[in-house]
C-alpha atoms as a PDB file:
ATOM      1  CA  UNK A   1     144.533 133.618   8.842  1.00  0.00           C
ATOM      2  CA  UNK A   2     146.432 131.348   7.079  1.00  0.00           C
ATOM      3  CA  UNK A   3     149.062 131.085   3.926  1.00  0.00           C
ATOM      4  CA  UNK A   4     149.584 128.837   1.234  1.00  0.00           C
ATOM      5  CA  UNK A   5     151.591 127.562  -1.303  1.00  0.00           C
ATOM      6  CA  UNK A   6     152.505 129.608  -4.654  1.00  0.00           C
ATOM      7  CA  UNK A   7     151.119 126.589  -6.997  1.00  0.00           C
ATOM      8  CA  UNK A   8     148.491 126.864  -4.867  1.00  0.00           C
ATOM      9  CA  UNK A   9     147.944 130.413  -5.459  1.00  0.00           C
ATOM     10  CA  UNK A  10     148.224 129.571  -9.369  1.00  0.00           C
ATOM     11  CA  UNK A  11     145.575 127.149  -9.099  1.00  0.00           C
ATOM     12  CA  UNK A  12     143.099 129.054  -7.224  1.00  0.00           C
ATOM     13  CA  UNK A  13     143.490 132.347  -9.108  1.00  0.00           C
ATOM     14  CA  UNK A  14     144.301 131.603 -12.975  1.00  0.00           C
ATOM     15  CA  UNK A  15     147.063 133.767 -12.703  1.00  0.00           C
ATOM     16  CA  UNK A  16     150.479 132.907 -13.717  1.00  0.00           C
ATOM     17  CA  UNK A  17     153.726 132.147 -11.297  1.00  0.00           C
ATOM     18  CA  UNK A  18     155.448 135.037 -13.554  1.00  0.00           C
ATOM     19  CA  UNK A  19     152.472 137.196 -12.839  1.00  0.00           C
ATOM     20  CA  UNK A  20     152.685 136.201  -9.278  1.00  0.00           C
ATOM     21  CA  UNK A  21     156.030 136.552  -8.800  1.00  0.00           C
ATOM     22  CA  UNK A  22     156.032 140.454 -10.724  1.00  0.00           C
ATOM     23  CA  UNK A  23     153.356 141.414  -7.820  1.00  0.00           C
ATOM     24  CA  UNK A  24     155.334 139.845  -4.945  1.00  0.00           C
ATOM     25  CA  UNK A  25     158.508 141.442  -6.221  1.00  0.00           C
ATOM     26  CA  UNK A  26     156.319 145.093  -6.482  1.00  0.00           C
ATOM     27  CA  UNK A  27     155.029 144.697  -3.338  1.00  0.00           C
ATOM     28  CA  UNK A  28     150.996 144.456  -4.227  1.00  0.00           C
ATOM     29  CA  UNK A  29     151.190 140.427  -3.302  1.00  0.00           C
ATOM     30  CA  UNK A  30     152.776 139.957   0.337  1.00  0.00           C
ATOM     31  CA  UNK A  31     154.739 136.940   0.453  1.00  0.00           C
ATOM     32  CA  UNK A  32     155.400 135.251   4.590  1.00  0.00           C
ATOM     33  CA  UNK A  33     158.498 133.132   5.302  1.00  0.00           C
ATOM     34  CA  UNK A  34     157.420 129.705   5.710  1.00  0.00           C
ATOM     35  CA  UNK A  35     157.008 128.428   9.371  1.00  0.00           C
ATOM     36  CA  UNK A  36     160.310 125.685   9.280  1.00  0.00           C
ATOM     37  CA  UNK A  37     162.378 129.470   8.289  1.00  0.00           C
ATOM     38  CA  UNK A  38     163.429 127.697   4.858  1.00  0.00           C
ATOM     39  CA  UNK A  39     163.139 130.279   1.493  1.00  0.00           C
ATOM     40  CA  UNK A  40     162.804 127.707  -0.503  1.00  0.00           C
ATOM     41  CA  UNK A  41     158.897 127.755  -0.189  1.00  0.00           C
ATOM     42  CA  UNK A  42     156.962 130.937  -1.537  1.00  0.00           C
ATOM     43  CA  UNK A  43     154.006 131.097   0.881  1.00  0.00           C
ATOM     44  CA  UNK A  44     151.001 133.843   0.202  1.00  0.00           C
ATOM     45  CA  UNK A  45     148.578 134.752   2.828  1.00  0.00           C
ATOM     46  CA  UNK A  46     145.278 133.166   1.934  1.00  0.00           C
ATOM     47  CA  UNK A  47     143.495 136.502   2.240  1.00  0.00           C
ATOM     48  CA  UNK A  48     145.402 138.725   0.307  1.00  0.00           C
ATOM     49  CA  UNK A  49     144.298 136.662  -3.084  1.00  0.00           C
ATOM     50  CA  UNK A  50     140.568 135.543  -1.492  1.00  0.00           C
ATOM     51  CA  UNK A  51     139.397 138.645  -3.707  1.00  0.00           C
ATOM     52  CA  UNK A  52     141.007 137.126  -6.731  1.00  0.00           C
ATOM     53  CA  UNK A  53     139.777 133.404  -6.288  1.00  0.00           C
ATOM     54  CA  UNK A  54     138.036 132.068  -9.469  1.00  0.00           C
ATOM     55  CA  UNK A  55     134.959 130.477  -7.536  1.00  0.00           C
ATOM     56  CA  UNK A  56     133.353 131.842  -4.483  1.00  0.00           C
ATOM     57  CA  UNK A  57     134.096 129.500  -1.433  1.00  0.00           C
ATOM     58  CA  UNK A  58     132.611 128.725   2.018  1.00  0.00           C
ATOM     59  CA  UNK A  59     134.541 128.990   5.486  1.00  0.00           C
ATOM     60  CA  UNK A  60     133.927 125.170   5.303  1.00  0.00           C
ATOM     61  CA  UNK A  61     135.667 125.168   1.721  1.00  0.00           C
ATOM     62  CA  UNK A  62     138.395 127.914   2.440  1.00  0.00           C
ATOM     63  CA  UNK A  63     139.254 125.200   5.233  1.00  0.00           C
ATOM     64  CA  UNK A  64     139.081 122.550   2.608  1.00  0.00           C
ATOM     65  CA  UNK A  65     142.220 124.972   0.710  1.00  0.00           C
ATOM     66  CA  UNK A  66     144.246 124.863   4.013  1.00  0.00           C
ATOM     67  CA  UNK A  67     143.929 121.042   3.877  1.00  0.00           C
ATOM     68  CA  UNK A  68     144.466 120.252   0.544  1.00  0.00           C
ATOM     69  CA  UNK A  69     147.666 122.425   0.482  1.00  0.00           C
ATOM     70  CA  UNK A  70     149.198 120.849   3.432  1.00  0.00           C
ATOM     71  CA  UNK A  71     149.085 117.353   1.156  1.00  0.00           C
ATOM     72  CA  UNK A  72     145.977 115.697   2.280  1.00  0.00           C
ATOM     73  CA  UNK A  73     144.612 113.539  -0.976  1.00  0.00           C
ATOM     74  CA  UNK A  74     140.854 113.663   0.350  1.00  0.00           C
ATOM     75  CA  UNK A  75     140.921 117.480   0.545  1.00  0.00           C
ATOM     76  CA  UNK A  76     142.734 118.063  -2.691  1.00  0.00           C
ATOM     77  CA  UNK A  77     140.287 115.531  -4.506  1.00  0.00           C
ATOM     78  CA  UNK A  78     137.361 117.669  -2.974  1.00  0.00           C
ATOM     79  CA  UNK A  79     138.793 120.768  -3.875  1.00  0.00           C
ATOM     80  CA  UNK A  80     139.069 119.764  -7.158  1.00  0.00           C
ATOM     81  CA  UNK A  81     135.587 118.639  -7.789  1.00  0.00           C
ATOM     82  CA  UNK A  82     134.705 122.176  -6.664  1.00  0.00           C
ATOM     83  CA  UNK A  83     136.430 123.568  -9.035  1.00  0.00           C
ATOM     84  CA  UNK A  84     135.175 121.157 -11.780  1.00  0.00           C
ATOM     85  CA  UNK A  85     131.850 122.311 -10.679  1.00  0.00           C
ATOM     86  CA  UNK A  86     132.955 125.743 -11.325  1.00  0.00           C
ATOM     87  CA  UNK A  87     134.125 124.740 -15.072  1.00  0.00           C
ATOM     88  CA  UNK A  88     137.796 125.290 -14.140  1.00  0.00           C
ATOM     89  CA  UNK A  89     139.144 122.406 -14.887  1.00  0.00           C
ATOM     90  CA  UNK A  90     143.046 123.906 -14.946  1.00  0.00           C
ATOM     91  CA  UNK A  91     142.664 124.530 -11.507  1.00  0.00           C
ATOM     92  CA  UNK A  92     141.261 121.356 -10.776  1.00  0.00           C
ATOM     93  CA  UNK A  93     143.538 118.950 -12.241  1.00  0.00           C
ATOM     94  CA  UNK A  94     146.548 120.504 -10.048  1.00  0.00           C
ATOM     95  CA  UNK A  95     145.160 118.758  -7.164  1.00  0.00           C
ATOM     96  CA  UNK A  96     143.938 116.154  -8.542  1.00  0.00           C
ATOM     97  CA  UNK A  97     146.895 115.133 -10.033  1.00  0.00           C
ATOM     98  CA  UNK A  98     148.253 115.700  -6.300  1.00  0.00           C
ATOM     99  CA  UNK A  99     145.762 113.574  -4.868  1.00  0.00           C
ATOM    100  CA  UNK A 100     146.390 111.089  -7.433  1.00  0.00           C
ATOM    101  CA  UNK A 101     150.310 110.839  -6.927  1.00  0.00           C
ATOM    102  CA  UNK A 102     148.774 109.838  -3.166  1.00  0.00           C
ATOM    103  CA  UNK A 103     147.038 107.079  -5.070  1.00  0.00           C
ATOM    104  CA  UNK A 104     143.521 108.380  -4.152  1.00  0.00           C
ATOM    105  CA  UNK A 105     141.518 106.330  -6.499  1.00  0.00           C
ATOM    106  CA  UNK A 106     138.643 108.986  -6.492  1.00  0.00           C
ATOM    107  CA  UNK A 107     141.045 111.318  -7.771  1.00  0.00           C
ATOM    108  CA  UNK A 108     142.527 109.358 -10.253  1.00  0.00           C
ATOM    109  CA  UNK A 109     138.960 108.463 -11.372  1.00  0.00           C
ATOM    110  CA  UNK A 110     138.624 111.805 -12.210  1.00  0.00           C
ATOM    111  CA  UNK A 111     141.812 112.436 -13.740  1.00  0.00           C
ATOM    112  CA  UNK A 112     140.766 109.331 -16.169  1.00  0.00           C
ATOM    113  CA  UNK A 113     137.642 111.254 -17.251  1.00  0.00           C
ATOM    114  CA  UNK A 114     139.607 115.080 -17.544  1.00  0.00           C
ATOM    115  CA  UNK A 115     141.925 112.920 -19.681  1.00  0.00           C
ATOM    116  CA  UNK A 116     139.048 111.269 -21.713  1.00  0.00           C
ATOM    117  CA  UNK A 117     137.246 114.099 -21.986  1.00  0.00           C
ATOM    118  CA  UNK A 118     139.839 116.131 -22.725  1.00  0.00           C
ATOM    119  CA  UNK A 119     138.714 118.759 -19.648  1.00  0.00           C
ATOM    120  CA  UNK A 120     141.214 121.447 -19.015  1.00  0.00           C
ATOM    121  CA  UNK A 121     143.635 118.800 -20.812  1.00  0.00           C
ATOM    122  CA  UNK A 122     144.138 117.345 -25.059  1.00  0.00           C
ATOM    123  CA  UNK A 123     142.183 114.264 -24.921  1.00  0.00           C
ATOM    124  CA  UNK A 124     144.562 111.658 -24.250  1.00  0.00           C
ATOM    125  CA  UNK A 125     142.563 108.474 -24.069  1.00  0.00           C
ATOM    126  CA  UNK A 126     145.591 106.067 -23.000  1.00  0.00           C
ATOM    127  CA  UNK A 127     146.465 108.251 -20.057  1.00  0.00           C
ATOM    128  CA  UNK A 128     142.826 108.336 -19.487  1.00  0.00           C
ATOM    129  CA  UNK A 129     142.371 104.807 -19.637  1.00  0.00           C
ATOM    130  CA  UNK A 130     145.731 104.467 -17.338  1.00  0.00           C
ATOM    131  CA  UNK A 131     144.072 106.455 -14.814  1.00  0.00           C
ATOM    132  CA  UNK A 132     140.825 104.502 -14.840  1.00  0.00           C
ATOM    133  CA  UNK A 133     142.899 101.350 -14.706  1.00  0.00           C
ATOM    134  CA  UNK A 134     144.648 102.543 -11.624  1.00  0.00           C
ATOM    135  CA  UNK A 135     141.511 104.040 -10.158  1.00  0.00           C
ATOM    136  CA  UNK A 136     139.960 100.220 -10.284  1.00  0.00           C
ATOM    137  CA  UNK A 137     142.863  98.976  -8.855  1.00  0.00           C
ATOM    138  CA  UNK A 138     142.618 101.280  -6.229  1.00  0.00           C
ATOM    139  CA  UNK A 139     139.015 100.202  -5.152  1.00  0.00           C
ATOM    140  CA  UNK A 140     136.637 103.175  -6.825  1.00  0.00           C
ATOM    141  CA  UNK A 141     133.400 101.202  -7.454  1.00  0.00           C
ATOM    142  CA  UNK A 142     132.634 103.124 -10.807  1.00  0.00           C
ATOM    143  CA  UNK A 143     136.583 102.781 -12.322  1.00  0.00           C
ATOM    144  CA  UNK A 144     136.081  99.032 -11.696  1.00  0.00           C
ATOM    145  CA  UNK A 145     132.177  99.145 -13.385  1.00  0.00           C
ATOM    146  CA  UNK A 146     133.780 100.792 -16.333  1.00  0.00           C
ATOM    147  CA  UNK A 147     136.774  98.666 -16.857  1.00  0.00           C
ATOM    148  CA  UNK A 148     135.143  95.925 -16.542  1.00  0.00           C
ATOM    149  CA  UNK A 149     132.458  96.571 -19.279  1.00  0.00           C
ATOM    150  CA  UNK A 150     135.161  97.526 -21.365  1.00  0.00           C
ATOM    151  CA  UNK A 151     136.594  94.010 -20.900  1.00  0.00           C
ATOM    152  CA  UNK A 152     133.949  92.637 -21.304  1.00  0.00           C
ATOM    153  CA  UNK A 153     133.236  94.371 -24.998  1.00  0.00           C
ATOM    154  CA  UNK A 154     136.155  93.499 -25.939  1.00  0.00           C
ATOM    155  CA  UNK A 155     135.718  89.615 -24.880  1.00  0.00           C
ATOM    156  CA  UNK A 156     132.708  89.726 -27.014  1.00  0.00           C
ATOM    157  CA  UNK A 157     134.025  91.367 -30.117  1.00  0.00           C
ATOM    158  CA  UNK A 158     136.809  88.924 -30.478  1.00  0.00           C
END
């Protein structure tokens, strides 16, 4: 199969790095070198945790995983609405803040309403709003409805 990344693992599984790490050091969590040689990058094969993944997940999703961990912003954004679907929001925001550091304005549409909602995260409304802000800049349809309502309220009430 396939292996991925040790954040990756985190997010996936709910587990801790320290927990991780303990069951890599024991031997119950195999660990693979990563392909450039370099020890710098913990890499666990995808289907020695599949048993411990906190939602179920398709071949088409699992594929989705190997995407999203290799840095592409679509995949991690879809990825995370899986796992917002799922009510796991801790999991989710790891790649969406990923996907959002690619400037993926879906993702940091999302991000906006974790923040606002305060899903997974405290309720911060200015990074909320600082996401949403971004996310309209960025294109997203919905970011730009919103911020531009809020403009507009705030036109009106002064």
């Amino acid at each position: 199969m396939f292996a991925i990344s040790l954040n990756a693992v985190i997010a996936l599984t709910d587990q801790s790095e320290r927990t991780l790490r303990r069951r890599i050091a024991d031997g119950s969590l195999p660990r693979v070198a990563d392909e450039g040689g370099s020890s710098y990058k913990t890499l666990i094969p995808f289907e020695a945790i599949s048993p411990q993944l906190v939602v179920p997940l398709t071949g088409e999703e699992v594929q989705l995983v190997k995407e999203a961990d290799s840095g592409n912003a679509s995949a991690q954004n879809d990825l995370a609405l899986i796992l917002l679907a799922h009510r796991k929001p801790q999991g989710a925001l790891y790649w969406l803040e990923l996907a959002a550091k690619q400037e993926c304005p879906e993702a940091m549409h999302w991000l906006a309403r974790c923040y606002l909602e305060g899903n997974g995260v405290d309720r911060d409304e200015n990074l909320g709003l600082m996401w949403l802000a971004r996310s309209a800049a960025g294109g997203h349809r919905i970011s730009r409805e919103q911020v531009e309502a809020m403009r507009e309220c705030f036109i009106r009430h002064h």
